[in-house]
PDB file of N, CA and C in Angstrom:
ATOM      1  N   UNK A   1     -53.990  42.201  29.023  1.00  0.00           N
ATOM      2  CA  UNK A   1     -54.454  43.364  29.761  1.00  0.00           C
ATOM      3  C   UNK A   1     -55.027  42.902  31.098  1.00  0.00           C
ATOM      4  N   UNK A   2     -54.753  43.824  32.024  1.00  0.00           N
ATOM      5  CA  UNK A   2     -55.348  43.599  33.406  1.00  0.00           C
ATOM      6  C   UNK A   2     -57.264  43.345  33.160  1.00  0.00           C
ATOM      7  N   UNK A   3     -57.437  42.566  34.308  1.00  0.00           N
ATOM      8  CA  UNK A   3     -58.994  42.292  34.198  1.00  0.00           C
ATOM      9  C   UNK A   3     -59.869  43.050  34.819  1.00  0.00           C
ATOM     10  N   UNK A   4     -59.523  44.065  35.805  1.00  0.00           N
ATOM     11  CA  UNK A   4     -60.354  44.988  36.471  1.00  0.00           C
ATOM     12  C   UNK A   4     -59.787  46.063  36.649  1.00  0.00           C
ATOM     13  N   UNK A   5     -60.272  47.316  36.889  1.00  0.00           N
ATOM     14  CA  UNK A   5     -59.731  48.590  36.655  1.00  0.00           C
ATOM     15  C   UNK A   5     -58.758  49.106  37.914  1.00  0.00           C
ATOM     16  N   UNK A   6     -59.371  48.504  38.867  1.00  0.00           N
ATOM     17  CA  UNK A   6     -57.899  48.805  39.966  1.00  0.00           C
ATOM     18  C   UNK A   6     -56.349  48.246  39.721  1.00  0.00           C
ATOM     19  N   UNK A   7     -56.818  46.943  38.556  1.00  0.00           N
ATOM     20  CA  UNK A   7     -55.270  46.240  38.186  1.00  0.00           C
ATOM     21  C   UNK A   7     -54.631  47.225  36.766  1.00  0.00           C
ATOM     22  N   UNK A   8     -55.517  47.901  36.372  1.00  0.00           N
ATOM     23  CA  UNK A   8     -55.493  48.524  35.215  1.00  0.00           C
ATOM     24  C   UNK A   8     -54.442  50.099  35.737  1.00  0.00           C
ATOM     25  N   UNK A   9     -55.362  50.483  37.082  1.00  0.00           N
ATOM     26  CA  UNK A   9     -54.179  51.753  37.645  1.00  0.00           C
ATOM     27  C   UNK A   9     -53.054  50.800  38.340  1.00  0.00           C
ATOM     28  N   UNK A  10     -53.352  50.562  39.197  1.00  0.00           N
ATOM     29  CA  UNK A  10     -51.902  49.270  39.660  1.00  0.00           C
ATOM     30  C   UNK A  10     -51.013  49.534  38.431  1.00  0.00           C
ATOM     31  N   UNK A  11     -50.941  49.164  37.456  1.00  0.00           N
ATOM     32  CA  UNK A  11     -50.085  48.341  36.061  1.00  0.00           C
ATOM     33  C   UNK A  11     -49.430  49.911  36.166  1.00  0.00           C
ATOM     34  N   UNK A  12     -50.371  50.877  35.131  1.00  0.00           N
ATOM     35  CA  UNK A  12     -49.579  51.980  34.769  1.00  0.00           C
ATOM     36  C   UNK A  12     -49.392  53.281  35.666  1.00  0.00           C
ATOM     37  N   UNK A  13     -50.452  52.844  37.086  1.00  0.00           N
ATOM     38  CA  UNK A  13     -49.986  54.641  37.386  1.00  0.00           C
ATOM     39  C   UNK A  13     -47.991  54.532  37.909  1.00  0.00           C
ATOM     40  N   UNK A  14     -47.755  56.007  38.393  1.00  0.00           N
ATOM     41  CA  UNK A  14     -46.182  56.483  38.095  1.00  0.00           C
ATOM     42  C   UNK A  14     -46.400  56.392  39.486  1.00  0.00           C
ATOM     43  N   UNK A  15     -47.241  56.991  40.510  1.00  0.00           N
ATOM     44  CA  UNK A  15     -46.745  57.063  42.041  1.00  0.00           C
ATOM     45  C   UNK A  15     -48.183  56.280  42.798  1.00  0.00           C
ATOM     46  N   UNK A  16     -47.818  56.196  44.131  1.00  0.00           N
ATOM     47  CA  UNK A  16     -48.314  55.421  44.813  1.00  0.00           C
ATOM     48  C   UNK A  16     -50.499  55.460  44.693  1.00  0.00           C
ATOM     49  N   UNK A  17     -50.188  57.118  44.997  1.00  0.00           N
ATOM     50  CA  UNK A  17     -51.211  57.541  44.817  1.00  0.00           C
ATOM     51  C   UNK A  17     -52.113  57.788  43.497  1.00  0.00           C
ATOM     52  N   UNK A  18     -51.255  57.303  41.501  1.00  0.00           N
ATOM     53  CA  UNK A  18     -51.487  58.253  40.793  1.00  0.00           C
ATOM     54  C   UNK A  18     -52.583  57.660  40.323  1.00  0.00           C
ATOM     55  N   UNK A  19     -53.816  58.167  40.439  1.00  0.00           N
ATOM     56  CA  UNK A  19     -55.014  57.882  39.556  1.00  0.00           C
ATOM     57  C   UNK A  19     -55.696  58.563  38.423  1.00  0.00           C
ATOM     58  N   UNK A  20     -55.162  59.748  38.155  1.00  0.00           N
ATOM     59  CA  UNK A  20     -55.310  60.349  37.094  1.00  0.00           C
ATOM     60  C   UNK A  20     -54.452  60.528  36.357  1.00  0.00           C
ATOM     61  N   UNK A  21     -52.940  60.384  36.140  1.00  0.00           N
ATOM     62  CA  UNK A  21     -52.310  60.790  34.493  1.00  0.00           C
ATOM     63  C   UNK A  21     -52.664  60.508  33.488  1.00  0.00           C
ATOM     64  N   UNK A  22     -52.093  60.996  32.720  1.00  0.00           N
ATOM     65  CA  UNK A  22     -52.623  60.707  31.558  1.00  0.00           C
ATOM     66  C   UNK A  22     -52.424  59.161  30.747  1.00  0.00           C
ATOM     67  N   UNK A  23     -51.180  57.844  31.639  1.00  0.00           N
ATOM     68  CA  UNK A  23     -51.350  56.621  31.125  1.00  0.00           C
ATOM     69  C   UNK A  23     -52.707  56.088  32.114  1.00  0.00           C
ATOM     70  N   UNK A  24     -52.501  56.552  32.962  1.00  0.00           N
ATOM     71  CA  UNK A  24     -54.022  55.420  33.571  1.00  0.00           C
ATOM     72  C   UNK A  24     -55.099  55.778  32.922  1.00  0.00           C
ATOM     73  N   UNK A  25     -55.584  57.188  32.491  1.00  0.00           N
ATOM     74  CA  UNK A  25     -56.733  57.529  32.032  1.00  0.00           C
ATOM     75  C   UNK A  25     -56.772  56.553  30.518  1.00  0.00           C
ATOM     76  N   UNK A  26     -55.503  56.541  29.883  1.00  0.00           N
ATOM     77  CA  UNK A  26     -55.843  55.870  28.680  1.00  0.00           C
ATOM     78  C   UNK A  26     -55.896  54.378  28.707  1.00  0.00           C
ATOM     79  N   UNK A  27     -55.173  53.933  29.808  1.00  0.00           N
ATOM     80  CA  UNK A  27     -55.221  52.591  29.704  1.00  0.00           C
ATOM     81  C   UNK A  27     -56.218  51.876  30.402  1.00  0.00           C
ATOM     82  N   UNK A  28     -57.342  53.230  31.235  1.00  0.00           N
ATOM     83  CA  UNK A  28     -58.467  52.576  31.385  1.00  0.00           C
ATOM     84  C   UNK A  28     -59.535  52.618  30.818  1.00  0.00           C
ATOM     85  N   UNK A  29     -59.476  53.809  30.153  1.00  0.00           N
ATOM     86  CA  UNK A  29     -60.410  54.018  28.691  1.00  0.00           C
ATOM     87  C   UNK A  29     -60.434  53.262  27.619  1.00  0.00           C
ATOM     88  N   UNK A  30     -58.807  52.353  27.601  1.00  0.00           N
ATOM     89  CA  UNK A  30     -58.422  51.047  26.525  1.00  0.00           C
ATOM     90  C   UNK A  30     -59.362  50.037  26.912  1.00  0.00           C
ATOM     91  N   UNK A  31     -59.278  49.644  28.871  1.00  0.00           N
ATOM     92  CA  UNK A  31     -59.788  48.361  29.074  1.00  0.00           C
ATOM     93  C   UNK A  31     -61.435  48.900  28.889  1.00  0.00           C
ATOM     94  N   UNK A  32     -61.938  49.895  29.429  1.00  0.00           N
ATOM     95  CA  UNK A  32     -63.661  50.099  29.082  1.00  0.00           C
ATOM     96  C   UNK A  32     -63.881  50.064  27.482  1.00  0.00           C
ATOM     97  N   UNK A  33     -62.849  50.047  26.607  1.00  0.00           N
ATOM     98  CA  UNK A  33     -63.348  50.267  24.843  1.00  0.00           C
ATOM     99  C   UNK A  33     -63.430  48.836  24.728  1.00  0.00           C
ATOM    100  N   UNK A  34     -62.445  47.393  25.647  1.00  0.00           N
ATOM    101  CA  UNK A  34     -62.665  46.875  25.044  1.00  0.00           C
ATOM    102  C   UNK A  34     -63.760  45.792  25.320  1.00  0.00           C
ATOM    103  N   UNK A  35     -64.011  46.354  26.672  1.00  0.00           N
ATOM    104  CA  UNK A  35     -65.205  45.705  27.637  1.00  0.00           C
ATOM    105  C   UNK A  35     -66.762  45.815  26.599  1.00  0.00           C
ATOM    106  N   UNK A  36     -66.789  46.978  26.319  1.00  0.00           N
ATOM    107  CA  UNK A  36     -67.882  47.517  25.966  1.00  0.00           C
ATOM    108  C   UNK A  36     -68.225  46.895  24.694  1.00  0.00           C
ATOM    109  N   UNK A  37     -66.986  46.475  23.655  1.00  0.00           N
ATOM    110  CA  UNK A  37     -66.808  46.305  22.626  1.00  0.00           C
ATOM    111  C   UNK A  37     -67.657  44.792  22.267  1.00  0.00           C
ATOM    112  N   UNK A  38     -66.843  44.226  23.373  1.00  0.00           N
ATOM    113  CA  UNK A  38     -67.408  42.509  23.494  1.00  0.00           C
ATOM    114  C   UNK A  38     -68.911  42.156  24.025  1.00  0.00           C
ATOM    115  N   UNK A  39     -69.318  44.014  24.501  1.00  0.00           N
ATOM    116  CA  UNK A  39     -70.763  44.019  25.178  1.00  0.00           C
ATOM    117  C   UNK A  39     -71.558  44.283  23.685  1.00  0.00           C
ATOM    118  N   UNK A  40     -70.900  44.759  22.966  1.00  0.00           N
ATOM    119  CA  UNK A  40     -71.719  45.244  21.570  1.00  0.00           C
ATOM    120  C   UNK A  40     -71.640  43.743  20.266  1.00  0.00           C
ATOM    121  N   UNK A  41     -70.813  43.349  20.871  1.00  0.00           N
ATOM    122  CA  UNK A  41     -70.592  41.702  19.678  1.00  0.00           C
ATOM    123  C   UNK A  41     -71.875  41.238  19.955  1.00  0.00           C
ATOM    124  N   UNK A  42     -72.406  41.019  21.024  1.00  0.00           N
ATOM    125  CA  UNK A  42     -73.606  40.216  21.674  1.00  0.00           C
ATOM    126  C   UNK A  42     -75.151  40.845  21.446  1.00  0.00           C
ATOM    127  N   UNK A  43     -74.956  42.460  21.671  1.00  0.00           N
ATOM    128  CA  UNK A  43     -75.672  43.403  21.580  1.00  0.00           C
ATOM    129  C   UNK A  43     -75.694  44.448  20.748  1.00  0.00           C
ATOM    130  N   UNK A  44     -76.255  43.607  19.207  1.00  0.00           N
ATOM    131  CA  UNK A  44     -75.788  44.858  17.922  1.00  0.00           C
ATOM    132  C   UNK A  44     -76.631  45.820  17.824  1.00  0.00           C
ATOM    133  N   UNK A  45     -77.766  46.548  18.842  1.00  0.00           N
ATOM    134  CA  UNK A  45     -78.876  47.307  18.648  1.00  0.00           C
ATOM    135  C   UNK A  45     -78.484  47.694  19.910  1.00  0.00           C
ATOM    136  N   UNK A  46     -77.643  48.053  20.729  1.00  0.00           N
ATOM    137  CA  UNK A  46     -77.733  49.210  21.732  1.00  0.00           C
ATOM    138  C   UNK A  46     -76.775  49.907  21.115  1.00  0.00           C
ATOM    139  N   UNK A  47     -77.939  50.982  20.999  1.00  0.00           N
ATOM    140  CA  UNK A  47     -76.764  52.597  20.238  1.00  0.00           C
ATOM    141  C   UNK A  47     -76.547  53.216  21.236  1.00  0.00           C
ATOM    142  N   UNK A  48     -77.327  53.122  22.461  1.00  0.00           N
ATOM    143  CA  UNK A  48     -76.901  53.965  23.403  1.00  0.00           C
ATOM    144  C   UNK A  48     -75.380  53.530  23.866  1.00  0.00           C
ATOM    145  N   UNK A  49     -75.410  52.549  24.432  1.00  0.00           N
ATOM    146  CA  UNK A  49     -73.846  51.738  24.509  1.00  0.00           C
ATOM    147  C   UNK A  49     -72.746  52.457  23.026  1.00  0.00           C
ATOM    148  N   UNK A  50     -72.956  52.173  22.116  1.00  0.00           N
ATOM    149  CA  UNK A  50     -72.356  52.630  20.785  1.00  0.00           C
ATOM    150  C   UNK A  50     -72.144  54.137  20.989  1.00  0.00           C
ATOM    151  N   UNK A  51     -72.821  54.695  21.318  1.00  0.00           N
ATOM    152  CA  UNK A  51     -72.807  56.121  21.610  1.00  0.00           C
ATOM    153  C   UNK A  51     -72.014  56.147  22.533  1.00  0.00           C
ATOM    154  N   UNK A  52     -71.847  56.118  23.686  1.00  0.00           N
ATOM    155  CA  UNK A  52     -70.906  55.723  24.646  1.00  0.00           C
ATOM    156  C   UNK A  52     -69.400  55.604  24.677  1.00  0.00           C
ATOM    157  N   UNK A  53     -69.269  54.170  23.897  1.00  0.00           N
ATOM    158  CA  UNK A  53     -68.064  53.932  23.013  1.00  0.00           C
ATOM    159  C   UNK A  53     -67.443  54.508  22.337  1.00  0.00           C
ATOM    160  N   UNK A  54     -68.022  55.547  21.059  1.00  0.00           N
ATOM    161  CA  UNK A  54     -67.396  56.478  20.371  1.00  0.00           C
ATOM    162  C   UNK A  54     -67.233  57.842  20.932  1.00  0.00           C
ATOM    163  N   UNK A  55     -67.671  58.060  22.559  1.00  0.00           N
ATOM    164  CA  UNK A  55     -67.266  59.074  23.441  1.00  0.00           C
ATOM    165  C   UNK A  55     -65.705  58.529  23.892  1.00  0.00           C
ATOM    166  N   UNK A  56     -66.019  57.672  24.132  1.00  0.00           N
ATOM    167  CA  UNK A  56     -64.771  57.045  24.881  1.00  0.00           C
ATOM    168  C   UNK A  56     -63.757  57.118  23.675  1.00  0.00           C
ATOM    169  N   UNK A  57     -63.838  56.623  22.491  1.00  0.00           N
ATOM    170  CA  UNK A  57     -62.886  56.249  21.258  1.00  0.00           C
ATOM    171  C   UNK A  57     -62.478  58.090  21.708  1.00  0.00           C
ATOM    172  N   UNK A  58     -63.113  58.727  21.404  1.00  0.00           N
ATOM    173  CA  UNK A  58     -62.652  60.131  20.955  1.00  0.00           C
ATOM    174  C   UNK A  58     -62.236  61.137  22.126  1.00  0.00           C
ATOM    175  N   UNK A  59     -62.191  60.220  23.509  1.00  0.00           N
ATOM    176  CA  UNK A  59     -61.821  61.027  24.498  1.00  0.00           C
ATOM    177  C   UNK A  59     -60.233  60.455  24.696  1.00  0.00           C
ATOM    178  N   UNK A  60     -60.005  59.247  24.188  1.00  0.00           N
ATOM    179  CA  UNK A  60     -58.432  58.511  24.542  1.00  0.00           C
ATOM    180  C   UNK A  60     -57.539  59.066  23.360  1.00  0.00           C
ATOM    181  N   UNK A  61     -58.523  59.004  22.414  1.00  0.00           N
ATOM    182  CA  UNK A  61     -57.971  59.926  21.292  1.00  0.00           C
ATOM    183  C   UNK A  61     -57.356  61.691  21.462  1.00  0.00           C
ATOM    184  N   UNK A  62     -57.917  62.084  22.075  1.00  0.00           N
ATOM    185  CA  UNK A  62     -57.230  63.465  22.625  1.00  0.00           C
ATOM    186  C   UNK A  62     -56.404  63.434  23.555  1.00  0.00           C
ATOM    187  N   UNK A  63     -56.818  62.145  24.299  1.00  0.00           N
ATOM    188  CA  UNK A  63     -55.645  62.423  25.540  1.00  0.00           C
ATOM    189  C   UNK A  63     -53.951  61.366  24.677  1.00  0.00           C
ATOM    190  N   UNK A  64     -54.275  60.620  23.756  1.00  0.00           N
ATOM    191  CA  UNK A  64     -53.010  59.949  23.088  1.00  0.00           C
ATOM    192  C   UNK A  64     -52.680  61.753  22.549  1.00  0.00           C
ATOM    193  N   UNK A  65     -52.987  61.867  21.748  1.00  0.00           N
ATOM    194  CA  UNK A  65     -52.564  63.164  21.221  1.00  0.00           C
ATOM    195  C   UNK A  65     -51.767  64.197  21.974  1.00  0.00           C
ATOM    196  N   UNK A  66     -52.757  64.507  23.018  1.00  0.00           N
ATOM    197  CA  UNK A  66     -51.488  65.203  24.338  1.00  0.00           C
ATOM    198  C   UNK A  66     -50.785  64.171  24.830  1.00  0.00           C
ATOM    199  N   UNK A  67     -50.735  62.875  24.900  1.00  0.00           N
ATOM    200  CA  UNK A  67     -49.373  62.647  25.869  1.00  0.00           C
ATOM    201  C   UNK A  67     -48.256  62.335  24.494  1.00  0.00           C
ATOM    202  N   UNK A  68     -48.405  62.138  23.459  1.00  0.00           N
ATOM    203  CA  UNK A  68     -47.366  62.004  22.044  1.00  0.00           C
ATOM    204  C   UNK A  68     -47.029  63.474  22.195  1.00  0.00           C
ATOM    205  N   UNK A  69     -47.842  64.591  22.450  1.00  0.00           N
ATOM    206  CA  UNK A  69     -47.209  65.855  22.353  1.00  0.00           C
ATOM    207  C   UNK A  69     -46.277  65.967  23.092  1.00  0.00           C
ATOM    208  N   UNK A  70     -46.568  65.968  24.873  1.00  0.00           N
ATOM    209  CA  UNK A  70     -46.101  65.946  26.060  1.00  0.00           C
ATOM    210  C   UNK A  70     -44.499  65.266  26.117  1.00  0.00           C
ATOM    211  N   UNK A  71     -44.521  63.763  25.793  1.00  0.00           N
ATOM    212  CA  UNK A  71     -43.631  62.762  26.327  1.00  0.00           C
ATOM    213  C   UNK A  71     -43.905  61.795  25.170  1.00  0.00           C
ATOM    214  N   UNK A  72     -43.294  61.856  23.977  1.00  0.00           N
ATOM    215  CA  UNK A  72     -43.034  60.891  23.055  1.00  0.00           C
ATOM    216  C   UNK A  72     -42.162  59.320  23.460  1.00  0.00           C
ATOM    217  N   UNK A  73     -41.352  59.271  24.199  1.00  0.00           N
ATOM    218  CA  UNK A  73     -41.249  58.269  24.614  1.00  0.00           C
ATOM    219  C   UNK A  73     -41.974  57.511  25.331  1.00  0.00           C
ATOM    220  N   UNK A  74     -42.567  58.060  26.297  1.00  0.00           N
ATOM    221  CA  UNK A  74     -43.796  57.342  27.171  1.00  0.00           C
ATOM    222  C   UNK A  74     -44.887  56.859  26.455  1.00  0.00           C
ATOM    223  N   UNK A  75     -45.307  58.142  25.377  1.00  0.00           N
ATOM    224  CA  UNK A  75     -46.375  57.398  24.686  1.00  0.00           C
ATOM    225  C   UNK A  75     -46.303  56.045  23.742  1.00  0.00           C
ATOM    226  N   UNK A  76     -45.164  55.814  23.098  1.00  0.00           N
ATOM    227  CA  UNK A  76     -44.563  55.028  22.386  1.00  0.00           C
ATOM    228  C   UNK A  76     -44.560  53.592  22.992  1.00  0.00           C
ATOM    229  N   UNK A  77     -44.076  53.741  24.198  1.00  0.00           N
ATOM    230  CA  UNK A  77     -44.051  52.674  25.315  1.00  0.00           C
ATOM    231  C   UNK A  77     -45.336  52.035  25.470  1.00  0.00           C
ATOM    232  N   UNK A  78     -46.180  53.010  25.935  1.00  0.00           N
ATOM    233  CA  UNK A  78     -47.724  52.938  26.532  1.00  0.00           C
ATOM    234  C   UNK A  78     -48.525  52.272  24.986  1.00  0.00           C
ATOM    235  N   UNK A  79     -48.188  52.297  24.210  1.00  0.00           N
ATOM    236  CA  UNK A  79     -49.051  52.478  22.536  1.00  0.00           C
ATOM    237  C   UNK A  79     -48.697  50.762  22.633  1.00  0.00           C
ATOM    238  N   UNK A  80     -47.288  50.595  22.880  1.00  0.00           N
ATOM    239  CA  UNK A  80     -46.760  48.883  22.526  1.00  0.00           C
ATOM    240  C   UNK A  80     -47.642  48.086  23.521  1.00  0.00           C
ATOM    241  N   UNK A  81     -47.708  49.058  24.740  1.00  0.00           N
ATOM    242  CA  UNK A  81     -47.764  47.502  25.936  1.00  0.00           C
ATOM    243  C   UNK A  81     -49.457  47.470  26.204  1.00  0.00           C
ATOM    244  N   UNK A  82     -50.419  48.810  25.180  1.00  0.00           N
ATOM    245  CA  UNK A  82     -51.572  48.441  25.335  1.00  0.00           C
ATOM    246  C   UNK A  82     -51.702  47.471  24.029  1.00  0.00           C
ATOM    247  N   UNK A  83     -51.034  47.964  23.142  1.00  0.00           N
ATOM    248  CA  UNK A  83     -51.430  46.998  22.084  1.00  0.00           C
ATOM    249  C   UNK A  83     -52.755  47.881  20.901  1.00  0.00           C
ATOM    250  N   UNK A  84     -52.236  49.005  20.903  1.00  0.00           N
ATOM    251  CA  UNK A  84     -53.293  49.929  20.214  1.00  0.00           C
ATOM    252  C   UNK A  84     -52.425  50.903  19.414  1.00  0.00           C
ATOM    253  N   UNK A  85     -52.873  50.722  18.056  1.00  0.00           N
ATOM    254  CA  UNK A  85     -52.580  51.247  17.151  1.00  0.00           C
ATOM    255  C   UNK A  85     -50.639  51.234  16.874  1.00  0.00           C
ATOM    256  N   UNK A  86     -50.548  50.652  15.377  1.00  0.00           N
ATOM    257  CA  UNK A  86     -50.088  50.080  14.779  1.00  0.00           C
ATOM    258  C   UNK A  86     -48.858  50.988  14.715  1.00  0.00           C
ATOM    259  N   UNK A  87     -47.674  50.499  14.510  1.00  0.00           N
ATOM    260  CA  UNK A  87     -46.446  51.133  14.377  1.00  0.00           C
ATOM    261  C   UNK A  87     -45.613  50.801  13.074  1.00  0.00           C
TER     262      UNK A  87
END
């Protein structure tokens, strides 16, 4: 995975300009789940962070849901090359 979030839209947006579809939103919500994640290995008592995280888990989670609705091939694609959730 890209290491900073401008390489993160770079990678998946579709046009020059695209910073919101729905692959950049998830594939930057992937790289903040897993940033945060490695912030919580270190730091097992911030719930606020934890709280955070399971906003995020459940906001990529609705937006996978609409783009599998939307464009099943794209999502399929996007699912392999983040490396999230199992096929």
């Amino acid at each position: 995975m890209a290491s900073n979030a401008s390489e993160v839209i770079k990678k998946f947006q579709r046009g020059k300009n695209d910073t919101g579809s729905s692959e950049v939103q998830i594939a930057s919500l992937t790289k903040r789940i897993g940033d945060l994640t490695e912030h919580l290995k270190s730091h097992r008592k911030d719930e606020h962070s934890r709280y955070g995280l399971l906003m995020m888990v459940s906001q990529r989670r609705r937006l996978l849901k609409y783009f599998k609705r939307v464009n099943l091939d794209r999502y399929t694609s996007l699912i392999q090359e983040l490396g999230i959730r199992g096929q």
